[in-house]
N, C-alpha and C. Protein backbone atom coordinates (compact mmCIF):
# COMPACT_ATOMS: atom_id res chain seq x y z
N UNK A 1 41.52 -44.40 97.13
CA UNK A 1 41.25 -45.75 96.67
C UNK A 1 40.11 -45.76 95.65
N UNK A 2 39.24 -44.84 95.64
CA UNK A 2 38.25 -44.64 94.83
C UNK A 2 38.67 -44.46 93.34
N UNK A 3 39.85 -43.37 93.39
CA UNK A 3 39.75 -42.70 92.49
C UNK A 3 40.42 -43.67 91.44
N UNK A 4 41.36 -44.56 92.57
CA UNK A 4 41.84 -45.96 91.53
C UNK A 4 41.13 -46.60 90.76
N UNK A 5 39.58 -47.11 91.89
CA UNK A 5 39.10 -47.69 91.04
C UNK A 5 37.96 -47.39 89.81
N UNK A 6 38.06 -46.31 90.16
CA UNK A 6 37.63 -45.42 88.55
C UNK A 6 38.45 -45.23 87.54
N UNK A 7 39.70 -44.94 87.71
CA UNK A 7 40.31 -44.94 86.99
C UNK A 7 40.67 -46.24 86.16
N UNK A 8 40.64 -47.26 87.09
CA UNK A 8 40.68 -48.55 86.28
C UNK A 8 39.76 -49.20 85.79
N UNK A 9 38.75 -48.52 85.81
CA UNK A 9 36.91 -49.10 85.47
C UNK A 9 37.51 -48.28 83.88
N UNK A 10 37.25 -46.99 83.98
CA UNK A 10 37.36 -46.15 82.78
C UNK A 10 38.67 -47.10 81.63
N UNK A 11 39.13 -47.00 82.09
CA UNK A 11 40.43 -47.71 81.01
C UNK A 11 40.31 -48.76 80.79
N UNK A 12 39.36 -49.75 81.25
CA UNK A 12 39.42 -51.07 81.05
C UNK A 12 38.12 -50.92 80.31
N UNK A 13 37.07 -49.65 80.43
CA UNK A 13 36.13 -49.75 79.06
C UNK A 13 36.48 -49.30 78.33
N UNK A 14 37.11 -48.53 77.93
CA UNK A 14 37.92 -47.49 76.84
C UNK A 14 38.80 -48.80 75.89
N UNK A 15 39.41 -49.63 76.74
CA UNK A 15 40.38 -51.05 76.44
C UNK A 15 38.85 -51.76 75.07
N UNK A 16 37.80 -51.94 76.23
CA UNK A 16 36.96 -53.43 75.88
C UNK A 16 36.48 -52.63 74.38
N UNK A 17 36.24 -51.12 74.10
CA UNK A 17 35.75 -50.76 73.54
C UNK A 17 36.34 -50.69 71.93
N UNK A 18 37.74 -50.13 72.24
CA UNK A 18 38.58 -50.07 70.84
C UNK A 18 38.67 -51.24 70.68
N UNK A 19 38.75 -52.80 71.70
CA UNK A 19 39.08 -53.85 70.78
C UNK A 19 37.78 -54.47 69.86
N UNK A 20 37.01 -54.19 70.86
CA UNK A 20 35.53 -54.89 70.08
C UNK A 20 35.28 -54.50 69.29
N UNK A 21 35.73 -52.84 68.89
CA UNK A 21 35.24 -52.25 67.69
C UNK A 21 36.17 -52.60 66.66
N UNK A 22 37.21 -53.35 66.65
CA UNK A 22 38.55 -53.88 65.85
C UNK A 22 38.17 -55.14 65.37
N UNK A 23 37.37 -56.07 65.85
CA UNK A 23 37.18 -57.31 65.60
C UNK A 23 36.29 -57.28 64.62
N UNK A 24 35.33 -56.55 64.44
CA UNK A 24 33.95 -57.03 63.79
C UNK A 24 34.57 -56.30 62.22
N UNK A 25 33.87 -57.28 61.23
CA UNK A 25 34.95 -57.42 60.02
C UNK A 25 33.58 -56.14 59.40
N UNK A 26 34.32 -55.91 57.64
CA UNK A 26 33.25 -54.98 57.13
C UNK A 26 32.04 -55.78 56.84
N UNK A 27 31.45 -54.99 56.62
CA UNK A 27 29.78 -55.72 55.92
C UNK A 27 30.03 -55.99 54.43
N UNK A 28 29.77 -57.24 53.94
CA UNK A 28 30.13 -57.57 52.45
C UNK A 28 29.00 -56.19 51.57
N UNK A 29 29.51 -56.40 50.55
CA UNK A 29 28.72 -55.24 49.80
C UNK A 29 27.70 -55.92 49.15
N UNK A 30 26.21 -55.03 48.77
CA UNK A 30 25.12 -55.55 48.45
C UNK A 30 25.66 -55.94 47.16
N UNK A 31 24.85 -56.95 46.47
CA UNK A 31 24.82 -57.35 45.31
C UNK A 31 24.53 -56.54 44.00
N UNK A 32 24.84 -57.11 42.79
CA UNK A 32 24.79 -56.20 41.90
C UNK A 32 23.07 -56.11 41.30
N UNK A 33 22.30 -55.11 41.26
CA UNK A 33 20.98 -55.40 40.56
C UNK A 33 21.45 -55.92 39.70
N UNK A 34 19.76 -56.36 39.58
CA UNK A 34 19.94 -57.30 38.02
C UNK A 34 19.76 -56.19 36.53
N UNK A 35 20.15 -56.57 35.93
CA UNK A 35 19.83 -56.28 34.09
C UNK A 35 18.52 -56.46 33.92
N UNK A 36 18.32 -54.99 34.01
CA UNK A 36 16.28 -54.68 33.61
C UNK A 36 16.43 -54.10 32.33
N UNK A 37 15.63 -55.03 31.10
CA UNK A 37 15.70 -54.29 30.21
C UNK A 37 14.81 -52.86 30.18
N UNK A 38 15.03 -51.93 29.40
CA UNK A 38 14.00 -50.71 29.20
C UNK A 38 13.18 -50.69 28.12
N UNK A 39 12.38 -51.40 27.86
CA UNK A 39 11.30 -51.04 26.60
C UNK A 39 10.34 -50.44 26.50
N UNK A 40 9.06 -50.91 25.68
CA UNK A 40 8.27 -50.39 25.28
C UNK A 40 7.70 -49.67 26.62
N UNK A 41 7.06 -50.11 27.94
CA UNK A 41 6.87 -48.98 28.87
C UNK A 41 7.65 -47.77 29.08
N UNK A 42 8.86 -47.48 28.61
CA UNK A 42 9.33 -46.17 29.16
C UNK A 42 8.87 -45.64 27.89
N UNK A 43 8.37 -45.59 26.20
CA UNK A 43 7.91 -45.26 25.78
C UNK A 43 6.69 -44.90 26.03
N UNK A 44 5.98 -45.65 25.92
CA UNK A 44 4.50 -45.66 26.83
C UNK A 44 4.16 -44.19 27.37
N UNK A 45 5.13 -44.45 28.92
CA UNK A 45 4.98 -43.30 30.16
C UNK A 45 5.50 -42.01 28.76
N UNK A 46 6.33 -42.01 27.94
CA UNK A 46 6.96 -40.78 27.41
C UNK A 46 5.51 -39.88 26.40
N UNK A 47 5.00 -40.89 26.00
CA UNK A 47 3.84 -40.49 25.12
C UNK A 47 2.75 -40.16 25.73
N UNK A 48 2.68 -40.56 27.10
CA UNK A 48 1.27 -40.28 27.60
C UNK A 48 1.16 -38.95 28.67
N UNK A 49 2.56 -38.54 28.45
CA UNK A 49 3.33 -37.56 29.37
C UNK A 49 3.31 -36.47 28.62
N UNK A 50 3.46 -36.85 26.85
CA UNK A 50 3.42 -35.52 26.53
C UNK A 50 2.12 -34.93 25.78
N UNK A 51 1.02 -36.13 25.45
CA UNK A 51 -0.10 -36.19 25.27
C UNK A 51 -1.03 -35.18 26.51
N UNK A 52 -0.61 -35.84 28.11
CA UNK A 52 -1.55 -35.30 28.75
C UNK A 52 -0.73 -33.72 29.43
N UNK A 53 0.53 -33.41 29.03
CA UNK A 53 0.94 -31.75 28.84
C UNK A 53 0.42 -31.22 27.47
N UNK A 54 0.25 -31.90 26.61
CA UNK A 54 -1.23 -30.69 25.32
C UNK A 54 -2.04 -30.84 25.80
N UNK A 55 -2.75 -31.92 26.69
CA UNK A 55 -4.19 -31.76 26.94
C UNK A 55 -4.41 -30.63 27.98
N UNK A 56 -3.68 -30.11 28.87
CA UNK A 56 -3.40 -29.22 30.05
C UNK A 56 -2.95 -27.95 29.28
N UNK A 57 -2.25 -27.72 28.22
CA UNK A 57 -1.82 -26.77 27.83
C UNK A 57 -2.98 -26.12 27.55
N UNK A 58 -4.08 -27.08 26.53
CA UNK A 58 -5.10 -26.27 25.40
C UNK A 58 -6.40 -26.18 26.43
N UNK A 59 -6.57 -26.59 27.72
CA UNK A 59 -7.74 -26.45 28.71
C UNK A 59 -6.99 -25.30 29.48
């Protein structure tokens, strides 16, 4: 009688489990970033990057 009711415990979570995991829908997808322009700072960082590799080179 035991083993019945293990057996019917087990299958009836195994049951609750595949359905619950069937119901829940996907996750919508994140949004699109926004449009960052790139200007004058990525210049900036490029000049001061290669300014302070001569200054490291010639010390």
């Amino acid at each position: 009688m035991k083993e019945k009711k293990y057996l019917a415990l087990i299958i009836m979570l195994a049951f609750t489990c595949v359905v619950s995991g069937q119901i829940v829908p996907p996750p919508a997808p994140p949004p699109p970033p926004p449009g960052l322009p790139i200007n004058g700072g990525l210049i900036f960082l490029i000049i001061s990057g290669i300014f302070y590799g001569v200054k490291k080179v010639r010390d």
